[in-house]
PDB file of N, CA and C in Angstrom:
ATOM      1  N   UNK A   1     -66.509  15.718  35.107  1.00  0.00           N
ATOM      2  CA  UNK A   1     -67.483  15.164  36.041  1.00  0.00           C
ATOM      3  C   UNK A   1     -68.705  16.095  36.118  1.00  0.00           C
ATOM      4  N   UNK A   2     -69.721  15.080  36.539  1.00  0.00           N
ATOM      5  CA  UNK A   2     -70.613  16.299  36.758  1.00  0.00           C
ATOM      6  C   UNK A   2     -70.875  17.329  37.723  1.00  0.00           C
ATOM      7  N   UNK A   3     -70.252  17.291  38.947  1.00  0.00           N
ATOM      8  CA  UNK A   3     -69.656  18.136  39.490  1.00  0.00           C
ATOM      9  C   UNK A   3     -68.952  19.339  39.149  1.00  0.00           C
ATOM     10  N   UNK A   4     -67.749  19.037  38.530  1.00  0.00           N
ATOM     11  CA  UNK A   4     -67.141  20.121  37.495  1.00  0.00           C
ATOM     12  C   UNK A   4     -67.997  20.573  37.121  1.00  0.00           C
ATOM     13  N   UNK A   5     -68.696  20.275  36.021  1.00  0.00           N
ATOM     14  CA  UNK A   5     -69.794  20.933  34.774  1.00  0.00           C
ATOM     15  C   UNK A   5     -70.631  21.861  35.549  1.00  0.00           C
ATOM     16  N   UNK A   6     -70.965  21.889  36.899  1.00  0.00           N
ATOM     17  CA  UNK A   6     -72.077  22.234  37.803  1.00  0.00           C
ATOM     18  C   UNK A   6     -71.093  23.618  37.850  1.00  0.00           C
ATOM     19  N   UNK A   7     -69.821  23.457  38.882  1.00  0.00           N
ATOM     20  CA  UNK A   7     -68.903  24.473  39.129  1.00  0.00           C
ATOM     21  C   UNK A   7     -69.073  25.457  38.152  1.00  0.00           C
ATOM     22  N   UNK A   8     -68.648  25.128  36.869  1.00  0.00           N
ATOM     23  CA  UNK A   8     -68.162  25.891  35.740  1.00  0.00           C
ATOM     24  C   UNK A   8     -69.416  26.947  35.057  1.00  0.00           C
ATOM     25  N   UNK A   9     -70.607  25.883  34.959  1.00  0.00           N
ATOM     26  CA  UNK A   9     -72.111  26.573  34.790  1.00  0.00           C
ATOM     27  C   UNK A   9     -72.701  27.781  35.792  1.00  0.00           C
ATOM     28  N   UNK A  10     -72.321  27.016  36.962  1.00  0.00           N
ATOM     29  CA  UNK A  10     -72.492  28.233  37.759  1.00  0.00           C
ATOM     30  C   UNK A  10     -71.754  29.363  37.856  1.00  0.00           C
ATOM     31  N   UNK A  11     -70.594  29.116  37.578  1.00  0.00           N
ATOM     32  CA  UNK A  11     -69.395  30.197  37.894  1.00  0.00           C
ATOM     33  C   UNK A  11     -69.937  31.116  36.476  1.00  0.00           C
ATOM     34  N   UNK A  12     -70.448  30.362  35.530  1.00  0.00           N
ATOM     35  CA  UNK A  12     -70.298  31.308  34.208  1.00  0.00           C
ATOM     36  C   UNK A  12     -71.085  32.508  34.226  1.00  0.00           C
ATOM     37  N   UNK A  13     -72.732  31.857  35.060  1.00  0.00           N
ATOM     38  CA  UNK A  13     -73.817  32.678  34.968  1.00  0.00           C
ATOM     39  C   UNK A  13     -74.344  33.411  36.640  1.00  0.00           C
ATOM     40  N   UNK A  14     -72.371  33.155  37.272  1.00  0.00           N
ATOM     41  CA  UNK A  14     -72.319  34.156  38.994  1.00  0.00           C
ATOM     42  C   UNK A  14     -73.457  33.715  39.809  1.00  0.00           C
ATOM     43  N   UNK A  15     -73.872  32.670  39.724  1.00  0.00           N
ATOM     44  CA  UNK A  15     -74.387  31.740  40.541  1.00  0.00           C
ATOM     45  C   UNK A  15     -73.727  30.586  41.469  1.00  0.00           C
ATOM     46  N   UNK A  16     -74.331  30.423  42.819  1.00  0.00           N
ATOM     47  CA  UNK A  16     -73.411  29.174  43.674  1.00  0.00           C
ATOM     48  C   UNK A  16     -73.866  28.088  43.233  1.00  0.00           C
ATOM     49  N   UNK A  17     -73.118  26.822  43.429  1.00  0.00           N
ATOM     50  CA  UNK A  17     -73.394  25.791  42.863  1.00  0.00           C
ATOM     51  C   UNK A  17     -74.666  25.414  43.550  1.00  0.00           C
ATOM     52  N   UNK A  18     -75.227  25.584  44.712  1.00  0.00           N
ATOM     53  CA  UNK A  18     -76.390  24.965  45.354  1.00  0.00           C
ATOM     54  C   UNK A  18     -77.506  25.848  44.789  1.00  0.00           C
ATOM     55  N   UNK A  19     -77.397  26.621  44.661  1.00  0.00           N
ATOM     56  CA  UNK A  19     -78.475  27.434  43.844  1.00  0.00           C
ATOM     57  C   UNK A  19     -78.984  26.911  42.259  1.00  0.00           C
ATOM     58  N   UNK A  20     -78.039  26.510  41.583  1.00  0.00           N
ATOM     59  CA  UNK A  20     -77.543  25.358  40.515  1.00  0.00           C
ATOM     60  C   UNK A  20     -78.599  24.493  40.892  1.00  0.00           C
ATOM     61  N   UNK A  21     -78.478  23.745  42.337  1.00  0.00           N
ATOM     62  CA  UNK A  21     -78.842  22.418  42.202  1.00  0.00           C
ATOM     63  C   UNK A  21     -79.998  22.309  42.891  1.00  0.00           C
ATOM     64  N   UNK A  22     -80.860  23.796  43.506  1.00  0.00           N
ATOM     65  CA  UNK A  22     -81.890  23.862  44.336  1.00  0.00           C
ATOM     66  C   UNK A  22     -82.953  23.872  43.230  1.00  0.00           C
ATOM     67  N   UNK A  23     -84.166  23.968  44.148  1.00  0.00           N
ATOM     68  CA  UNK A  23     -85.159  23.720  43.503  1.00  0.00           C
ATOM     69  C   UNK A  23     -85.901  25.282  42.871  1.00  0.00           C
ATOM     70  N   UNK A  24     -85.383  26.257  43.265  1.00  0.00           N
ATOM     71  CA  UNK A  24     -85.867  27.473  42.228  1.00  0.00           C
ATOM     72  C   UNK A  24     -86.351  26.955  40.662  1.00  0.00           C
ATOM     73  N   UNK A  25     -87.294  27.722  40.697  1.00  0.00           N
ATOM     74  CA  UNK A  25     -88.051  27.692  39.106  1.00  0.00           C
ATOM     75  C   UNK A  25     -87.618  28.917  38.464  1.00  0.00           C
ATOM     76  N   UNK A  26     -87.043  29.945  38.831  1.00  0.00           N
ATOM     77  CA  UNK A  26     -86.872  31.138  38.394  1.00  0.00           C
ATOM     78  C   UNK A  26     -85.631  31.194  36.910  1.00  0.00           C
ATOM     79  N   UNK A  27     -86.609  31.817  36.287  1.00  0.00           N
ATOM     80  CA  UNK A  27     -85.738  31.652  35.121  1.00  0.00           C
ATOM     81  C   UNK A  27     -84.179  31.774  34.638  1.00  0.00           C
ATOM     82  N   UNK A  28     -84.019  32.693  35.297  1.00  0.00           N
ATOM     83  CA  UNK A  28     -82.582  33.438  35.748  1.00  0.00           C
ATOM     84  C   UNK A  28     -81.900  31.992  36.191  1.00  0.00           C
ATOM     85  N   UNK A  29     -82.004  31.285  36.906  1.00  0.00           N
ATOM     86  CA  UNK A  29     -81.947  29.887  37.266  1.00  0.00           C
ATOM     87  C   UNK A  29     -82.010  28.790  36.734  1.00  0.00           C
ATOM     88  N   UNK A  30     -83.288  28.235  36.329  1.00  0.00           N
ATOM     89  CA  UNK A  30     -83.760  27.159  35.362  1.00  0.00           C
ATOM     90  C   UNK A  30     -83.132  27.102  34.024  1.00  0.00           C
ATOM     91  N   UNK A  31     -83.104  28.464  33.434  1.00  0.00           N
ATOM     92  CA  UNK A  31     -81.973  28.518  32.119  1.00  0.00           C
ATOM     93  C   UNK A  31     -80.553  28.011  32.492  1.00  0.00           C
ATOM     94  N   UNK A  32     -79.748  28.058  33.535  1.00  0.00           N
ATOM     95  CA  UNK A  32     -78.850  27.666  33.422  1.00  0.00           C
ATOM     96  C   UNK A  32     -78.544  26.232  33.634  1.00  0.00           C
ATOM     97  N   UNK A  33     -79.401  25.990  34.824  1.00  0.00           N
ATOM     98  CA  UNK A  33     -79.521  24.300  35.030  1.00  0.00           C
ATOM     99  C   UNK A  33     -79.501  23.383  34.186  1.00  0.00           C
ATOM    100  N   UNK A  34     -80.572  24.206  33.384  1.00  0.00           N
ATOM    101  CA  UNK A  34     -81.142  23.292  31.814  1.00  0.00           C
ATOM    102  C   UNK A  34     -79.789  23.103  30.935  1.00  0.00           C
ATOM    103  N   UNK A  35     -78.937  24.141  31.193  1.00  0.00           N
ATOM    104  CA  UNK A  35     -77.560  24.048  30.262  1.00  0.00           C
ATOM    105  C   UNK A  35     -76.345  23.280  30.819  1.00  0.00           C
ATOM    106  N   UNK A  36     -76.410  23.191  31.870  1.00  0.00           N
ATOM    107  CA  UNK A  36     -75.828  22.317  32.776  1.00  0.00           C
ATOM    108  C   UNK A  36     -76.433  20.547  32.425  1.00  0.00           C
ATOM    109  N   UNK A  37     -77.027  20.274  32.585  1.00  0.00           N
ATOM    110  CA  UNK A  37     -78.029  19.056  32.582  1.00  0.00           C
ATOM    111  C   UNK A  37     -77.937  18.564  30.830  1.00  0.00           C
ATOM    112  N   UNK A  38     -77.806  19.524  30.121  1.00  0.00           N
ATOM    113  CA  UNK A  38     -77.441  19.276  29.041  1.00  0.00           C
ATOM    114  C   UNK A  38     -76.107  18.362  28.865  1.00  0.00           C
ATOM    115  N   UNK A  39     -74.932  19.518  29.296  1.00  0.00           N
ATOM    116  CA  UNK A  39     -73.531  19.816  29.020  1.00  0.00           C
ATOM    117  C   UNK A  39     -73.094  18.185  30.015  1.00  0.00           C
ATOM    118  N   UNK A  40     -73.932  18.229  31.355  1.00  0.00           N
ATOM    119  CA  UNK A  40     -73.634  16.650  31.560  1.00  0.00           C
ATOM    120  C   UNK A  40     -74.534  15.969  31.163  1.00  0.00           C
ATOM    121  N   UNK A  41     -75.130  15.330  30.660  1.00  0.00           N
ATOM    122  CA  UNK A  41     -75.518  14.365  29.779  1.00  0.00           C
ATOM    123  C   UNK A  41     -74.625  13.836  28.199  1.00  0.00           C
ATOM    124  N   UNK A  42     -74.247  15.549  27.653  1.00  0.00           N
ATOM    125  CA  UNK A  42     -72.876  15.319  26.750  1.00  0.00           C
ATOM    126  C   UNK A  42     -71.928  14.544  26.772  1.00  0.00           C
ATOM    127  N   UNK A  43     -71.168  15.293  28.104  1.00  0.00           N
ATOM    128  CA  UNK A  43     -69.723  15.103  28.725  1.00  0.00           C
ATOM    129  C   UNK A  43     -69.153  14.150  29.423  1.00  0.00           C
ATOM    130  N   UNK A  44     -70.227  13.544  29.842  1.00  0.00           N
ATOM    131  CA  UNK A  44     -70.498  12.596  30.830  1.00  0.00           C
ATOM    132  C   UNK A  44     -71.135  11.266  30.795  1.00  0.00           C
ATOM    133  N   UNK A  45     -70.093   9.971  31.117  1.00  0.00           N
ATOM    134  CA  UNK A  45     -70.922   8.542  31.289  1.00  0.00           C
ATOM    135  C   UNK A  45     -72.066   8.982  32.260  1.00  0.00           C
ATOM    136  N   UNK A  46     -72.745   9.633  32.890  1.00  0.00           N
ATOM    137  CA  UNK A  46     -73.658   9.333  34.123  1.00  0.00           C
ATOM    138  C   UNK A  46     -74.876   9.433  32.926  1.00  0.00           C
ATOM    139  N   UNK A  47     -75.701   8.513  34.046  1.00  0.00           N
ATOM    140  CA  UNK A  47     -77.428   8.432  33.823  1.00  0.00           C
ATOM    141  C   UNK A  47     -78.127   9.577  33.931  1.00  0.00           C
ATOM    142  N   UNK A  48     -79.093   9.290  32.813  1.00  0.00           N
ATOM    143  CA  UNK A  48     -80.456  10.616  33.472  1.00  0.00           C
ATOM    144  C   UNK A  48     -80.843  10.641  34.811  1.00  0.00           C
ATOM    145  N   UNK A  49     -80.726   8.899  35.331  1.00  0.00           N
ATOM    146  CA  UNK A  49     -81.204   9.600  37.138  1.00  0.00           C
ATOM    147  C   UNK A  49     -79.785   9.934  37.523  1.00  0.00           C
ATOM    148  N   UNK A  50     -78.461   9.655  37.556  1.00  0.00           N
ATOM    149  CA  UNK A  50     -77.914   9.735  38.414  1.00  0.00           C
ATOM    150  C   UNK A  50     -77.847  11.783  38.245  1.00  0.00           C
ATOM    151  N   UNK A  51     -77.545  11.815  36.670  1.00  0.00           N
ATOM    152  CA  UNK A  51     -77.951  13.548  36.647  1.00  0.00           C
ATOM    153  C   UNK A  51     -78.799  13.981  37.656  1.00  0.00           C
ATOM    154  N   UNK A  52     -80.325  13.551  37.369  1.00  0.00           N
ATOM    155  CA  UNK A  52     -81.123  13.929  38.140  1.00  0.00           C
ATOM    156  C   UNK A  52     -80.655  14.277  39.873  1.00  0.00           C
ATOM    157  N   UNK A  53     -80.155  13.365  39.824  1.00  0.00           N
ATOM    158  CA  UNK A  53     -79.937  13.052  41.604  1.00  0.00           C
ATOM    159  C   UNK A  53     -78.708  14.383  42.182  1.00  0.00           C
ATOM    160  N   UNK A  54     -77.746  14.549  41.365  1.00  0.00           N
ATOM    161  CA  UNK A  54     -77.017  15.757  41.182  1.00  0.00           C
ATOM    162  C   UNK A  54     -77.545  16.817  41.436  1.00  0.00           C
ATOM    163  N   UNK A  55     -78.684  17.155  40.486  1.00  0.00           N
ATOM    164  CA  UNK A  55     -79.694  18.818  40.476  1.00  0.00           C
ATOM    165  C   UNK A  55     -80.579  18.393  41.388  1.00  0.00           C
ATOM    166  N   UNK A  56     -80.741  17.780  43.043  1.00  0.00           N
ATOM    167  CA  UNK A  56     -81.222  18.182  43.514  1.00  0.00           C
ATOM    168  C   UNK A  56     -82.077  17.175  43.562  1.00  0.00           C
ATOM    169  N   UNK A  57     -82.018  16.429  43.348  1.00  0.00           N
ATOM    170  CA  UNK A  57     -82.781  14.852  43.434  1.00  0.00           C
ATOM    171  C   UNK A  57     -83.773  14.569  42.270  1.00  0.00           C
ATOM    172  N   UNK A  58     -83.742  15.687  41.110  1.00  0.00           N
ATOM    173  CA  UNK A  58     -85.138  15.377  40.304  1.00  0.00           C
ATOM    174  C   UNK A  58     -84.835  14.427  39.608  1.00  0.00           C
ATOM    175  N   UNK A  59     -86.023  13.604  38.954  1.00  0.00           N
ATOM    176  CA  UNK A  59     -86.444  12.716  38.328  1.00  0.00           C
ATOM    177  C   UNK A  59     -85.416  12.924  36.852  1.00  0.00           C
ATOM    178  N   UNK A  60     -85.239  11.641  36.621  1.00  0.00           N
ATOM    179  CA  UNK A  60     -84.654  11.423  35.209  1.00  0.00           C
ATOM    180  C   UNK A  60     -85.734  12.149  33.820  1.00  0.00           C
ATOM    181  N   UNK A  61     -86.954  12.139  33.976  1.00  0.00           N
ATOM    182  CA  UNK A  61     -87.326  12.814  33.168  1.00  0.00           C
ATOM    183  C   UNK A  61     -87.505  14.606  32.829  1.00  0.00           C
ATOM    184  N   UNK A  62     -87.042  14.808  34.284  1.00  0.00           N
ATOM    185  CA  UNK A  62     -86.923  16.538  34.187  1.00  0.00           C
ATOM    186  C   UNK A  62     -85.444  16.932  33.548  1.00  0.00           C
ATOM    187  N   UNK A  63     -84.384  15.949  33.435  1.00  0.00           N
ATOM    188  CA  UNK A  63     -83.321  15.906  32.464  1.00  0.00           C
ATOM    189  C   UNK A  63     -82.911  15.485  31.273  1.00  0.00           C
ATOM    190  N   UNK A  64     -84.335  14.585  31.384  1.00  0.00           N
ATOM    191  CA  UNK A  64     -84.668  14.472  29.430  1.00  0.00           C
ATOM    192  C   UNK A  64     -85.037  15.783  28.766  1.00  0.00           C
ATOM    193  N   UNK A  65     -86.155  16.422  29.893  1.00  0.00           N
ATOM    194  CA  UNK A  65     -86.733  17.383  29.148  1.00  0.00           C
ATOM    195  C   UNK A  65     -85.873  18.477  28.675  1.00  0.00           C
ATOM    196  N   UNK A  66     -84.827  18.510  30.056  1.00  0.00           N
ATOM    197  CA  UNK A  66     -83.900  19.638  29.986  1.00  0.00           C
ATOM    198  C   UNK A  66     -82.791  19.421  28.391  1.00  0.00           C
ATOM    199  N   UNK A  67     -82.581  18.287  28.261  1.00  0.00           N
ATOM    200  CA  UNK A  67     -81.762  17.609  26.982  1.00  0.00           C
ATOM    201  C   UNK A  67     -82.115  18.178  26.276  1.00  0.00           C
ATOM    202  N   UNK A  68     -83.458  18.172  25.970  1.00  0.00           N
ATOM    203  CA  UNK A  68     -84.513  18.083  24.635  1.00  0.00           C
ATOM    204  C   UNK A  68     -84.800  19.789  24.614  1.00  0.00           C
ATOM    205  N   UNK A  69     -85.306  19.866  25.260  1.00  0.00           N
ATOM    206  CA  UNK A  69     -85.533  21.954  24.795  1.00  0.00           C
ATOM    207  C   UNK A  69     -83.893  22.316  24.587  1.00  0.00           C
ATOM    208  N   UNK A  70     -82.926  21.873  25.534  1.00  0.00           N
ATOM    209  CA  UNK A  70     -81.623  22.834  24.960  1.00  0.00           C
ATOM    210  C   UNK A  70     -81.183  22.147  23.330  1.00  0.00           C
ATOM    211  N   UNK A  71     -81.541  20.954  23.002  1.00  0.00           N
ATOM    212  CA  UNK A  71     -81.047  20.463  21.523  1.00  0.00           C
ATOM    213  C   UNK A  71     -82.368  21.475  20.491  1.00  0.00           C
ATOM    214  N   UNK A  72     -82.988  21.818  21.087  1.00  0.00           N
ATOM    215  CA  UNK A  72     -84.009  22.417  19.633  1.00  0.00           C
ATOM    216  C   UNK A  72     -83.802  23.851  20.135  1.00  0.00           C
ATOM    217  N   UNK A  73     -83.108  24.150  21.380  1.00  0.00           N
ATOM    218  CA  UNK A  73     -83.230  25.479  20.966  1.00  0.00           C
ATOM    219  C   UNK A  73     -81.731  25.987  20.437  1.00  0.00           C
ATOM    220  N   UNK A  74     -80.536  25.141  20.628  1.00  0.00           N
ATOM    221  CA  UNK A  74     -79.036  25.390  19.844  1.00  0.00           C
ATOM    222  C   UNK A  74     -79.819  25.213  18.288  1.00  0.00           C
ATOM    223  N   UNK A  75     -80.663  23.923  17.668  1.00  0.00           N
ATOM    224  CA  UNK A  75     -81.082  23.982  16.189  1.00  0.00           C
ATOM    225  C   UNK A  75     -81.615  25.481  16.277  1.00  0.00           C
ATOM    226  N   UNK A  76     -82.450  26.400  16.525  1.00  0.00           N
ATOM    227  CA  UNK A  76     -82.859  27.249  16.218  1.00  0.00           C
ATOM    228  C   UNK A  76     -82.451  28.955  16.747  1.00  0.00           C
ATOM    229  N   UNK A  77     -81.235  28.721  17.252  1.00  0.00           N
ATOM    230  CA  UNK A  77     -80.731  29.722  17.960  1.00  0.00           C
ATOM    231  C   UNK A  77     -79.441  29.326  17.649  1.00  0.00           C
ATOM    232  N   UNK A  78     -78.449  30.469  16.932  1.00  0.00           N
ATOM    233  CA  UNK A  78     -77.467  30.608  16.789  1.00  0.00           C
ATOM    234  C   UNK A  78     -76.563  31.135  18.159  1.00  0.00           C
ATOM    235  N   UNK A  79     -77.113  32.196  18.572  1.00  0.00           N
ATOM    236  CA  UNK A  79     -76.552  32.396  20.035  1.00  0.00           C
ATOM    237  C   UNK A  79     -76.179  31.572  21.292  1.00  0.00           C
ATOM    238  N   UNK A  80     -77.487  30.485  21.374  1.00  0.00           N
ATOM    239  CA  UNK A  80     -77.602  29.561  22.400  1.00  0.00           C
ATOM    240  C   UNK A  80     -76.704  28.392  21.863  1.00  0.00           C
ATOM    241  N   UNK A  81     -76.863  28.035  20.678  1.00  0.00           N
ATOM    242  CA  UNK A  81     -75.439  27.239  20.146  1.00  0.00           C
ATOM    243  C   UNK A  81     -73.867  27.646  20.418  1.00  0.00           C
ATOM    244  N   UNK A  82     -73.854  28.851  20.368  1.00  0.00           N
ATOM    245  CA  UNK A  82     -72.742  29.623  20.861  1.00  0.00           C
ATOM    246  C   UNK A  82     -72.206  29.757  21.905  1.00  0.00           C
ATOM    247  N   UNK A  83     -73.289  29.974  22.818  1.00  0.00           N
ATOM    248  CA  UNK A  83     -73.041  30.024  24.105  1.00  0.00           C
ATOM    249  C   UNK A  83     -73.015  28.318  24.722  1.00  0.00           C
ATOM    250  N   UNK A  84     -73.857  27.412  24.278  1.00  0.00           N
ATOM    251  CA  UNK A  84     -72.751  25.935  24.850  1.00  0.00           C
ATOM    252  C   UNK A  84     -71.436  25.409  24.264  1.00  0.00           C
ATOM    253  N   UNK A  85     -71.179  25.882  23.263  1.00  0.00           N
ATOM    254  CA  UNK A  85     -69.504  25.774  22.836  1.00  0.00           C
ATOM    255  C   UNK A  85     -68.719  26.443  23.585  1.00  0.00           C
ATOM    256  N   UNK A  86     -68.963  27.679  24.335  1.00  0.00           N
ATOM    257  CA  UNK A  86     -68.181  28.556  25.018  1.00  0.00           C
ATOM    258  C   UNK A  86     -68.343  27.862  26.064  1.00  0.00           C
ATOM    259  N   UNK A  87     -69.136  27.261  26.987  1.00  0.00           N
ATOM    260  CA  UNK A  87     -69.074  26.717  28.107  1.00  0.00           C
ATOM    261  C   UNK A  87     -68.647  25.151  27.685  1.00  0.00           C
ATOM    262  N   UNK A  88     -68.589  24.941  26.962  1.00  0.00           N
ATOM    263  CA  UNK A  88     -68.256  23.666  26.493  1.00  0.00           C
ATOM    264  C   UNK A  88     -66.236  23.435  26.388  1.00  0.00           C
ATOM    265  N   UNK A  89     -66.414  24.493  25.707  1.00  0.00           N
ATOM    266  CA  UNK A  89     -64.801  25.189  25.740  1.00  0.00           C
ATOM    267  C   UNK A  89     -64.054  25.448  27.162  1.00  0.00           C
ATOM    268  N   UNK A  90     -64.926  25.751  28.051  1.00  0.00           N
ATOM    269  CA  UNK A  90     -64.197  26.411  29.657  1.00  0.00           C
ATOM    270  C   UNK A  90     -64.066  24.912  30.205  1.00  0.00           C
ATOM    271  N   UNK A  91     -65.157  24.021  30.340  1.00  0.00           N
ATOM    272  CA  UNK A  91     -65.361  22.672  31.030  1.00  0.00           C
ATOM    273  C   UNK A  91     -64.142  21.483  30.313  1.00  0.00           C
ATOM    274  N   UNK A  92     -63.909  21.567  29.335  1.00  0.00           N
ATOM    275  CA  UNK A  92     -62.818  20.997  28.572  1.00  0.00           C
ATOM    276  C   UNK A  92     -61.645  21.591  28.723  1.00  0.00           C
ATOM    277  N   UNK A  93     -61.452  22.524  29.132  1.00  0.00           N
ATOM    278  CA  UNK A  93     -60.459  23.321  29.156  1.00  0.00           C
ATOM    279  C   UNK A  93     -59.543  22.868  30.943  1.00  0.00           C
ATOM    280  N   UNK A  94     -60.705  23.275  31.900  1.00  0.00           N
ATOM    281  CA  UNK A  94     -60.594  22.787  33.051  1.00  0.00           C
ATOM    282  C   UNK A  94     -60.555  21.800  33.656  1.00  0.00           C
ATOM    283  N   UNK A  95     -60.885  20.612  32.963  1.00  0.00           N
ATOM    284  CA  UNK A  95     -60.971  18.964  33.109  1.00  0.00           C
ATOM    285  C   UNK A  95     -59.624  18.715  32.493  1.00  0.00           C
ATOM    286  N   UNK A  96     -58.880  19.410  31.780  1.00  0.00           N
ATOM    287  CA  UNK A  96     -57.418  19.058  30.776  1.00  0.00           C
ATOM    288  C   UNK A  96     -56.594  19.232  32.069  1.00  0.00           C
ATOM    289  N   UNK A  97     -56.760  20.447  32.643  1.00  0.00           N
ATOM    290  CA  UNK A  97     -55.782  21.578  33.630  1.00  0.00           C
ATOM    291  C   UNK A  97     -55.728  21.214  34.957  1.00  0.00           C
ATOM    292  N   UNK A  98     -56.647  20.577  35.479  1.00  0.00           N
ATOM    293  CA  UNK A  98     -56.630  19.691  36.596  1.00  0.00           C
ATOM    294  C   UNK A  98     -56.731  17.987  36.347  1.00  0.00           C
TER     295      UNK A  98
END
């Protein structure tokens, strides 16, 4: 769920989930959201708005965008590819276990 995915994102990068879903721009922040917003759009039947509505009410297109920079930056970053398989791995892992 996207709930879960929120939990797990946050827990990864020692952030609370409302901090996750507030409106901070701060990078430390926004990087993870963006990976979150990704990971549900993946994982998940929900919509770009209903995503949206999740992080805090934003617009379906601030979770396209978020889609779209994390797919070109896993193509061009081996690390950042790495690092959503590993969170990809914990969220699958924890959706099995509960």
């Amino acid at each position: 769920t996207v709930g879960l995915i929120q939990q797990r994102v946050a827990g990864y990068f020692q952030l609370d989930v409302e901090t996750l879903r507030g409106a901070s721009r701060h990078r430390s922040i926004l990087q993870p959201r963006q990976l979150a917003m990704f990971l549900c759009r993946r994982l998940t039947d929900a919509s770009l708005p209903e995503i949206g509505r999740a992080f805090g009410g934003r617009d379906h297109t601030t979770v396209l965008h978020a889609v779209g920079k994390i797919e070109r930056e896993i193509a061009q970053d081996l690390h950042k590819k790495n690092l959503i398989d590993h969170l990809n791995q914990l969220i699958v892992a924890s959706s099995q276990a509960g």
